[in-house]
N, C-alpha and C. Protein backbone atom coordinates (compact mmCIF):
# COMPACT_ATOMS: atom_id res chain seq x y z
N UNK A 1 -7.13 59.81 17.81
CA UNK A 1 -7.28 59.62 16.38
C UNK A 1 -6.45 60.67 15.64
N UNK A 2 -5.85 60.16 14.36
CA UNK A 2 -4.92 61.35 13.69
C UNK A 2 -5.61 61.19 12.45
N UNK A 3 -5.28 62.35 12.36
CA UNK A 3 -5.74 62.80 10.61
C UNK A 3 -4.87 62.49 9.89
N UNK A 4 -5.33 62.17 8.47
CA UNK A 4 -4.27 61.51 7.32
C UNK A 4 -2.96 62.35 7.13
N UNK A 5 -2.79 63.82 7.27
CA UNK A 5 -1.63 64.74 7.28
C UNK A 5 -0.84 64.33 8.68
N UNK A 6 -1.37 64.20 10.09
CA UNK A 6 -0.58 63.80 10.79
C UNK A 6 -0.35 62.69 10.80
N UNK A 7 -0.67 61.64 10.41
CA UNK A 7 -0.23 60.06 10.23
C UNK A 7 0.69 60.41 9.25
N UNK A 8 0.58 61.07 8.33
CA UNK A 8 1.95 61.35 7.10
C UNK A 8 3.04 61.30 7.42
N UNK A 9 2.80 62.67 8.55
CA UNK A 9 3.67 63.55 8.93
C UNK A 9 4.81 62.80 10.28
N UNK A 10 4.08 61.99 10.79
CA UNK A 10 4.43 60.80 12.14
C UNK A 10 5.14 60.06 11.50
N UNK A 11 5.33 59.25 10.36
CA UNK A 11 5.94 58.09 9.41
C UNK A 11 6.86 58.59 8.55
N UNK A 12 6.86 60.25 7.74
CA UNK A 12 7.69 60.61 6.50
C UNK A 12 6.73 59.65 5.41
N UNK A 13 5.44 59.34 5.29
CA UNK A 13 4.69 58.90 4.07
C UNK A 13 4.12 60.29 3.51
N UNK A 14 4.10 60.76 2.37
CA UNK A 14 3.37 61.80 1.54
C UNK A 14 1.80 61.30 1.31
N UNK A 15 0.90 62.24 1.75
CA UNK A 15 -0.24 61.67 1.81
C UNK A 15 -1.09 61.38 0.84
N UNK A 16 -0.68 61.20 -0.30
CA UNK A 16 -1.22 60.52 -1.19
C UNK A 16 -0.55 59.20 -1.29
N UNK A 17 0.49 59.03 -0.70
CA UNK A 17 1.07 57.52 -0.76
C UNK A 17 0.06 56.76 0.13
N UNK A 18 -0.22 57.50 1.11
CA UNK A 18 -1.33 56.98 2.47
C UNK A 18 -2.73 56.85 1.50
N UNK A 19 -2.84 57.46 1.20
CA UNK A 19 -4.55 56.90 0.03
C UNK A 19 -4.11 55.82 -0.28
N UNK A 20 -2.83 55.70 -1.30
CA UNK A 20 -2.87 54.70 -2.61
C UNK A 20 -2.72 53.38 -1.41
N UNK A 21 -1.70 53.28 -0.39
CA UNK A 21 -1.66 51.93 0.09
C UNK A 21 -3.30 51.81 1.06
N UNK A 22 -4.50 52.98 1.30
CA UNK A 22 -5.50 52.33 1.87
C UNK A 22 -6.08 51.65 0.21
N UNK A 23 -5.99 52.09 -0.68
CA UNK A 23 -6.65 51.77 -1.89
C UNK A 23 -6.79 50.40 -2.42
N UNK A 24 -4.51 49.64 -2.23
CA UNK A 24 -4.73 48.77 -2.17
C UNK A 24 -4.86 47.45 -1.24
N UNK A 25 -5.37 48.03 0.03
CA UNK A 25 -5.82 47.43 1.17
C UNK A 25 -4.27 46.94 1.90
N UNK A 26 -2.99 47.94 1.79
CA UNK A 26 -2.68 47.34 2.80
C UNK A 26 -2.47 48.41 3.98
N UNK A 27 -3.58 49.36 4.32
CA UNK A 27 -3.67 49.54 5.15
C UNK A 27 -5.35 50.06 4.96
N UNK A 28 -5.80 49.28 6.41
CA UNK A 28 -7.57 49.50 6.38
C UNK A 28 -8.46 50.81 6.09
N UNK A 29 -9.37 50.51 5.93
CA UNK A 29 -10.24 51.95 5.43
C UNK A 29 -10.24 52.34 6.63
N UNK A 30 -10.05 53.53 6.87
CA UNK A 30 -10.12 54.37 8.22
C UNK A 30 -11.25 54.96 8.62
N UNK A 31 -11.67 54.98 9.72
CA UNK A 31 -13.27 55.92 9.82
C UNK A 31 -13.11 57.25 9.55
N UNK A 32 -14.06 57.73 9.59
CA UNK A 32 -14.23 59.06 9.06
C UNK A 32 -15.35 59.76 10.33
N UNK A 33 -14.83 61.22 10.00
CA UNK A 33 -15.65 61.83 10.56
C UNK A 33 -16.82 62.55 10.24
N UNK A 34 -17.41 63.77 10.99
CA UNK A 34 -18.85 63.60 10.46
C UNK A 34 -18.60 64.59 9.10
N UNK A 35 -17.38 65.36 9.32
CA UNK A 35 -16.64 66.14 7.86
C UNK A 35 -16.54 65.43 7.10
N UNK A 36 -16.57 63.45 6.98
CA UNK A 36 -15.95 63.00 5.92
C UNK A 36 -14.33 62.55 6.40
N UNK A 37 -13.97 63.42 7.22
CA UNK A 37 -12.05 63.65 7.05
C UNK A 37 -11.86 62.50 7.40
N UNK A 38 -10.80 61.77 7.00
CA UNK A 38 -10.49 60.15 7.51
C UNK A 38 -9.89 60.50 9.49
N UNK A 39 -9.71 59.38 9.91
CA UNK A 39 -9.52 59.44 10.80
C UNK A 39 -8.79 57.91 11.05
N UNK A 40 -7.24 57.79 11.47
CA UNK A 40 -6.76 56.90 11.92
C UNK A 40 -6.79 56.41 13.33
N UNK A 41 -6.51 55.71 13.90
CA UNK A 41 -5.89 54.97 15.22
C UNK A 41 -4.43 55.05 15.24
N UNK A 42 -4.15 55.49 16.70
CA UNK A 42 -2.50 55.70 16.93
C UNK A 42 -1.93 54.14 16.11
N UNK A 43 -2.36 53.27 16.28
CA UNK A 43 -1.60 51.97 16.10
C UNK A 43 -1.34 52.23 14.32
N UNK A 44 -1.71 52.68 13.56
CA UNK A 44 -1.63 53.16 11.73
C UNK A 44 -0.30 53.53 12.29
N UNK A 45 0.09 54.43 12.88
CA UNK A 45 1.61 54.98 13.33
C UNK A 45 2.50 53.57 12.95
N UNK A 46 2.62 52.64 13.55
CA UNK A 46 3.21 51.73 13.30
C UNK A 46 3.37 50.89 12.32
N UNK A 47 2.33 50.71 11.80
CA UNK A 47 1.82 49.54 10.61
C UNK A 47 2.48 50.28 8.94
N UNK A 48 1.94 51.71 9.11
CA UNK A 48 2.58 52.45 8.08
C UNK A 48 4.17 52.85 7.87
N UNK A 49 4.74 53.08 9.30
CA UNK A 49 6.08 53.38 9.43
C UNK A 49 6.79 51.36 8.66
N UNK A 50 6.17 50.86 9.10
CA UNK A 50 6.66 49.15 9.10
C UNK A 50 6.47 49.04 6.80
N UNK A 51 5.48 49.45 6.37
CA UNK A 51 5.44 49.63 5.37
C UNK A 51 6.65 50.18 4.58
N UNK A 52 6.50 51.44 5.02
CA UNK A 52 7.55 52.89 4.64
C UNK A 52 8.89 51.99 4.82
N UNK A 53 9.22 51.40 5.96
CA UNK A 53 10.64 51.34 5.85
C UNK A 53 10.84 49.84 5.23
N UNK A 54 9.67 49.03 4.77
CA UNK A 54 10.30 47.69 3.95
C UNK A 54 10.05 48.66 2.36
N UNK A 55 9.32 49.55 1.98
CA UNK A 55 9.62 49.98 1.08
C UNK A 55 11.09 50.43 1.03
N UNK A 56 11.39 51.01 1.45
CA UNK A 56 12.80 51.85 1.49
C UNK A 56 13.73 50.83 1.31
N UNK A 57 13.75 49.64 1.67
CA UNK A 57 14.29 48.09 1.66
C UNK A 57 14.22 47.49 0.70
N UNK A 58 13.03 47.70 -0.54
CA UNK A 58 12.93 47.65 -1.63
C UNK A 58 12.17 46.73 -1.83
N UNK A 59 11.72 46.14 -0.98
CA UNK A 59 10.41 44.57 -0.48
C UNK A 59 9.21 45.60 -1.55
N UNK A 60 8.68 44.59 -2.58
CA UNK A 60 7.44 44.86 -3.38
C UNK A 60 5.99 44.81 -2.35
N UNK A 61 5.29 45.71 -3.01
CA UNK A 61 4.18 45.53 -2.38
C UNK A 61 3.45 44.27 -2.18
N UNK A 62 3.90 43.01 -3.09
CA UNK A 62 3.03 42.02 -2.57
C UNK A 62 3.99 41.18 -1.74
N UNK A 63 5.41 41.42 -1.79
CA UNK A 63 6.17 40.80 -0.28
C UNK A 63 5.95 41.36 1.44
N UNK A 64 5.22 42.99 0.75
CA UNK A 64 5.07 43.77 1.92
C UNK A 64 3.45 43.47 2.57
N UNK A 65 2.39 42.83 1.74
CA UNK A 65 1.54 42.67 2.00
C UNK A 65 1.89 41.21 2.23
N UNK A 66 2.55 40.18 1.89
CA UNK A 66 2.59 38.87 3.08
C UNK A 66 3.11 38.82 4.24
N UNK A 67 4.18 40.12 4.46
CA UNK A 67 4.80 40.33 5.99
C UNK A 67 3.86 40.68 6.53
N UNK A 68 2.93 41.69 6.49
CA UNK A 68 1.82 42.37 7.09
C UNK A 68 1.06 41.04 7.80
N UNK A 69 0.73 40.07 6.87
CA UNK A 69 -0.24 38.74 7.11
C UNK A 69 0.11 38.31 8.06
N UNK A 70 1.61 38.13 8.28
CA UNK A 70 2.52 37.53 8.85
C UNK A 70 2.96 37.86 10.01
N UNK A 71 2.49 39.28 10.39
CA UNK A 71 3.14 40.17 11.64
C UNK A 71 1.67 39.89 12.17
N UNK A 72 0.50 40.28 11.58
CA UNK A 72 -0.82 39.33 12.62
C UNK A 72 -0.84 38.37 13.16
N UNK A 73 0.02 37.87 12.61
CA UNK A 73 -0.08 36.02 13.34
C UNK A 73 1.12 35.70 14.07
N UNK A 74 1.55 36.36 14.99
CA UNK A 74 2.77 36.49 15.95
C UNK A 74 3.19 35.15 16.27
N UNK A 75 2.54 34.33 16.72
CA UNK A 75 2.73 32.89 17.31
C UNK A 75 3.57 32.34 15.94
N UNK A 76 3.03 32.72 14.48
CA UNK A 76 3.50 31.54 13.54
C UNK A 76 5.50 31.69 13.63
N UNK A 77 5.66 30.66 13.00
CA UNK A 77 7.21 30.55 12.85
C UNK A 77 7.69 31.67 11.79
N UNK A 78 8.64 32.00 12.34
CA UNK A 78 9.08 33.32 11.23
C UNK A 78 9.90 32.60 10.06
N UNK A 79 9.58 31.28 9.33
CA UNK A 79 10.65 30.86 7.97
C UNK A 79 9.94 31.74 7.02
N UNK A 80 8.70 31.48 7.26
CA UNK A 80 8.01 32.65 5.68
C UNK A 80 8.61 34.42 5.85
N UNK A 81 8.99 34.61 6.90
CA UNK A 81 9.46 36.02 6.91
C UNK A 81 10.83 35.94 6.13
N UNK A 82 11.48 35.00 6.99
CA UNK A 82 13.00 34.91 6.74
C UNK A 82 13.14 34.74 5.29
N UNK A 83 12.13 33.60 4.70
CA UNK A 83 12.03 33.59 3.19
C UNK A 83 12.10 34.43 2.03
N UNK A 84 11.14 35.39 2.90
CA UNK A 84 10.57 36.56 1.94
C UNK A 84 12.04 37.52 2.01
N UNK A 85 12.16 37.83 3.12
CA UNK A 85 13.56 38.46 3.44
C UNK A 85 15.16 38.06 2.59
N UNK A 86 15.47 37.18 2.41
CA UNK A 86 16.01 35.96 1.72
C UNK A 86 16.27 36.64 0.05
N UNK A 87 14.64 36.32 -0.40
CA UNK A 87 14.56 36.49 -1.59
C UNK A 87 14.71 37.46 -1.92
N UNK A 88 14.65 38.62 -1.30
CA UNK A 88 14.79 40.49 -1.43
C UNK A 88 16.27 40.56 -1.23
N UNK A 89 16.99 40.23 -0.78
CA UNK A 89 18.68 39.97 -0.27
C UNK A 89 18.89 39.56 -1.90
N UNK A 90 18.53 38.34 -2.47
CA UNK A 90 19.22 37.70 -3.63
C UNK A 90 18.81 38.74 -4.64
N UNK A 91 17.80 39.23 -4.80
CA UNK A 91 17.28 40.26 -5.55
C UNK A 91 18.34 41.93 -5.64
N UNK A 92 18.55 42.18 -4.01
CA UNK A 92 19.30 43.51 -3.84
C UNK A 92 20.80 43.10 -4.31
N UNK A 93 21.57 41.23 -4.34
CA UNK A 93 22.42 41.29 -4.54
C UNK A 93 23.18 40.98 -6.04
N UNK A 94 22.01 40.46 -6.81
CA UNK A 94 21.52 40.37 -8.14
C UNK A 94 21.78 41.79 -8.98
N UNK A 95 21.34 43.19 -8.62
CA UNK A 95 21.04 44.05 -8.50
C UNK A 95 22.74 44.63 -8.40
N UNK A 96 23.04 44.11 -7.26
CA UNK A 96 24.73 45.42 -7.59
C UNK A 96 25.76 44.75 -8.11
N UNK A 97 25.18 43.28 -8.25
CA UNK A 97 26.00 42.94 -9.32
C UNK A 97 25.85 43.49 -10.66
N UNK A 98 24.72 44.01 -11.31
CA UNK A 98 24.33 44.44 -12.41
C UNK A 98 25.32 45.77 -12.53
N UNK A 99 24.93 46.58 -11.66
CA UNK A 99 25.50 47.92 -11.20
C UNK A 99 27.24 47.77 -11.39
N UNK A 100 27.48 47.15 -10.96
CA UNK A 100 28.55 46.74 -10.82
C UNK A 100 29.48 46.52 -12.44
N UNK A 101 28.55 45.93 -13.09
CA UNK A 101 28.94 45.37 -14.12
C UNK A 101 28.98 46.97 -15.44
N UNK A 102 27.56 47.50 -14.91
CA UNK A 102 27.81 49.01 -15.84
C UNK A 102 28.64 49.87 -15.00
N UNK A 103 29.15 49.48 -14.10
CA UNK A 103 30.07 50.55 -13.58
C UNK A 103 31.45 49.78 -14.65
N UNK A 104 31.52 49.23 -14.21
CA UNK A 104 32.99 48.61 -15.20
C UNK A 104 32.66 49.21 -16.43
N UNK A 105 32.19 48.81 -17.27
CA UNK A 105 31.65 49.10 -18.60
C UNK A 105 31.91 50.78 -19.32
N UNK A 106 31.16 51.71 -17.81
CA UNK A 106 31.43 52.89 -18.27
C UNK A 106 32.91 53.49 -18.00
N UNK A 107 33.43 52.82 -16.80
CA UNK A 107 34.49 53.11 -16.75
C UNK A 107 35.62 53.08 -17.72
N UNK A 108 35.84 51.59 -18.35
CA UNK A 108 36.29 51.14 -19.74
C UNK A 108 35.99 52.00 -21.00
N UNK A 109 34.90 53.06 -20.81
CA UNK A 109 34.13 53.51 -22.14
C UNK A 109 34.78 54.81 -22.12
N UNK A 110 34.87 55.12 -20.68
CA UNK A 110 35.66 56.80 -20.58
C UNK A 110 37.31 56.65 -20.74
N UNK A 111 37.62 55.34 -20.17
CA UNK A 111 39.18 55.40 -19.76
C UNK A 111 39.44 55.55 -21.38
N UNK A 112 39.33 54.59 -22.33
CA UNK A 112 39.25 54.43 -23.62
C UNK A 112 38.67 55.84 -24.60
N UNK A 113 38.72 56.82 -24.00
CA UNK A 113 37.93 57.91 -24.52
C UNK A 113 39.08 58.94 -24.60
N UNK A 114 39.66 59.56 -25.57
CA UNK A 114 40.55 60.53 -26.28
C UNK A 114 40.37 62.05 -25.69
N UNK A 115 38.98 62.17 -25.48
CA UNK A 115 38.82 63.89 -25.40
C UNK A 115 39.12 64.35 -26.57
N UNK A 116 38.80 64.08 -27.51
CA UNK A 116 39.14 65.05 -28.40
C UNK A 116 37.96 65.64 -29.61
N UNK A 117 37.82 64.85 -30.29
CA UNK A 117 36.22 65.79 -31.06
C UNK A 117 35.48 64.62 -31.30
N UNK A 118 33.84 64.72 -31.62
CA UNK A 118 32.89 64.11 -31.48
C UNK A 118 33.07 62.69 -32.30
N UNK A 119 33.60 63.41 -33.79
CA UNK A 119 33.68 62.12 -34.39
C UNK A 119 34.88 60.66 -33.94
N UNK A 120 36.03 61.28 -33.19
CA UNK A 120 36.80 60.08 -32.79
C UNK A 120 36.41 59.83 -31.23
N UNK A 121 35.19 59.96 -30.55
CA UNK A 121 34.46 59.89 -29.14
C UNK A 121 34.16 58.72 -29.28
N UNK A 122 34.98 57.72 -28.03
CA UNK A 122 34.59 56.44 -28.05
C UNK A 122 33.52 56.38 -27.33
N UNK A 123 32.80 56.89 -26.04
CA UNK A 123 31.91 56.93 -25.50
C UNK A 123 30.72 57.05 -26.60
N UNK A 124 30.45 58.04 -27.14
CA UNK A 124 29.79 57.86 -28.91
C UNK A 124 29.34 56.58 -29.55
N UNK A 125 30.80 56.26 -29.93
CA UNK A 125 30.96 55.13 -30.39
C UNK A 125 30.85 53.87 -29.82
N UNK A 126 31.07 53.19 -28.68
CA UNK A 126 30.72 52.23 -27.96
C UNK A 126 28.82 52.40 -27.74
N UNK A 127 28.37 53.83 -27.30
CA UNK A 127 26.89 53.94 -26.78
C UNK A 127 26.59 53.60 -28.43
N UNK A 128 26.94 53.63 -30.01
CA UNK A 128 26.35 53.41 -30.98
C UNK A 128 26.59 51.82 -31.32
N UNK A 129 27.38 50.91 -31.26
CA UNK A 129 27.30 49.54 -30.95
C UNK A 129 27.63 48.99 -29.93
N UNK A 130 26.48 48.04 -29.53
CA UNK A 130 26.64 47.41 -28.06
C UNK A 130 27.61 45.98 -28.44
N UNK A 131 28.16 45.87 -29.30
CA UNK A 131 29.35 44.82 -29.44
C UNK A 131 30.33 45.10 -28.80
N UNK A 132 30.61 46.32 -29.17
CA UNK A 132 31.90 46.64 -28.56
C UNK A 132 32.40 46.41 -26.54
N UNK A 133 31.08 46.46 -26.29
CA UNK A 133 31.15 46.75 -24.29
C UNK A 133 31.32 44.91 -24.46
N UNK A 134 32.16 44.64 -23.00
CA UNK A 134 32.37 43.38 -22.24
C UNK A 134 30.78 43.10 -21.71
N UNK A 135 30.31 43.12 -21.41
CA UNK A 135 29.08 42.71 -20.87
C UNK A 135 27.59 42.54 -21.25
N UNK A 136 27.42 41.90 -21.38
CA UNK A 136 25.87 42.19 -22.00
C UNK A 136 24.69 42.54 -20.89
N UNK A 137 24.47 43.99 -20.67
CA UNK A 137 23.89 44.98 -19.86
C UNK A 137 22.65 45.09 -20.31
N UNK A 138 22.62 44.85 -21.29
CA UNK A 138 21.11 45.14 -21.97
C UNK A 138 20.24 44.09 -21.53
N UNK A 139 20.59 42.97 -21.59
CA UNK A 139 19.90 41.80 -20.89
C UNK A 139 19.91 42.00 -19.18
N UNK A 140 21.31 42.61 -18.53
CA UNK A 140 21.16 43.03 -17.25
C UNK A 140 19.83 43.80 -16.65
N UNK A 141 19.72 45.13 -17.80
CA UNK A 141 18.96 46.27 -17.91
C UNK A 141 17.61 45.68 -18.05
N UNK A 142 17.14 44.52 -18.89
CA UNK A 142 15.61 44.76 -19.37
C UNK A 142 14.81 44.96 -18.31
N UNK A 143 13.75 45.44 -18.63
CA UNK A 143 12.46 45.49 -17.81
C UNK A 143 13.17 46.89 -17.04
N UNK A 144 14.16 47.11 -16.52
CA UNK A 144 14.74 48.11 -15.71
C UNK A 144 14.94 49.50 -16.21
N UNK A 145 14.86 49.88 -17.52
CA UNK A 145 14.87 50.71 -18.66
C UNK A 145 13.47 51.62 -18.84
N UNK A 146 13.40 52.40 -18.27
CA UNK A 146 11.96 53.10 -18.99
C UNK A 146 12.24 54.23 -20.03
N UNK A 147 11.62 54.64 -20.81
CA UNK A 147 12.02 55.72 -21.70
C UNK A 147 11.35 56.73 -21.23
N UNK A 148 10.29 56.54 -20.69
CA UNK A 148 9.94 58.36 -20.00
C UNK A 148 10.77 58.70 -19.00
N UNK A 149 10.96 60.15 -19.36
CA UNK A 149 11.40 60.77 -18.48
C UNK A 149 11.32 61.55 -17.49
């Protein structure tokens, strides 16, 4: 049995990431000992590392909780994997196309940029009307934008 710091520490998960995914059940309540202290099964080694690295992959927690469903049931046909997999691909490639598109954008914003004092700064001036940029990024951007910092 490992303790929640060495199950952390076995995967690269920070152990409060290990609470929040027992929290939202996708990984089981663990027994405990007579301290209370949780207590895993070697097999968490795996199930969490399998988590950790579709996170890192960028798979949402509720694509990562139907693979999970999905890795129990070994016999079934893997199209719902491949699916899910699929849709995270169109998503990651959705994604650098966006990137892609503010990379142009800023590039155009600097090349077009004088160096010389604030008030003739096209970078300034382009970031103060979004008419001016080729692309409409802002629609790229929504939802993707947070203002805290």
């Amino acid at each position: 049995m490992l303790s929640i710091g060495e199950l952390a520490r076995k995967t690269g998960v920070k152990v409060p990431t290990v609470r929040y995914y027992e929290k939202i059940g996708l990984l089981p309540e663990p027994a405990r000992s007579a301290g209370n202290q949780r207590l895993y099964p070697a097999t968490m080694i795996e199930r969490l590392a399998f988590i950790h690295h579709a996170r890192l992959l960028g798979f949402s927690l509720d694509a990562i909780r139907d693979l999970l469903s999905l890795s129990d049931h070994p016999e079934q046909s893997c199209g719902a994997a491949d699916a899910i997999a699929r849709a995270q691909l169109e998503s990651v490639e959705g994604r650098i196309e966006q990137l892609q598109s503010l990379r142009h954008e800023l590039q155009r914003m600097l090349i077009q940029c004088q160096s010389g004092r604030i008030a003739d700064c096209r970078v300034i001036e382009v970031l103060s009307d979004h008419s001016q940029c080729l692309n409409d990024h802002l629609k790229v951007q929504s939802g993707d934008i947070s203002d805290h910092s």
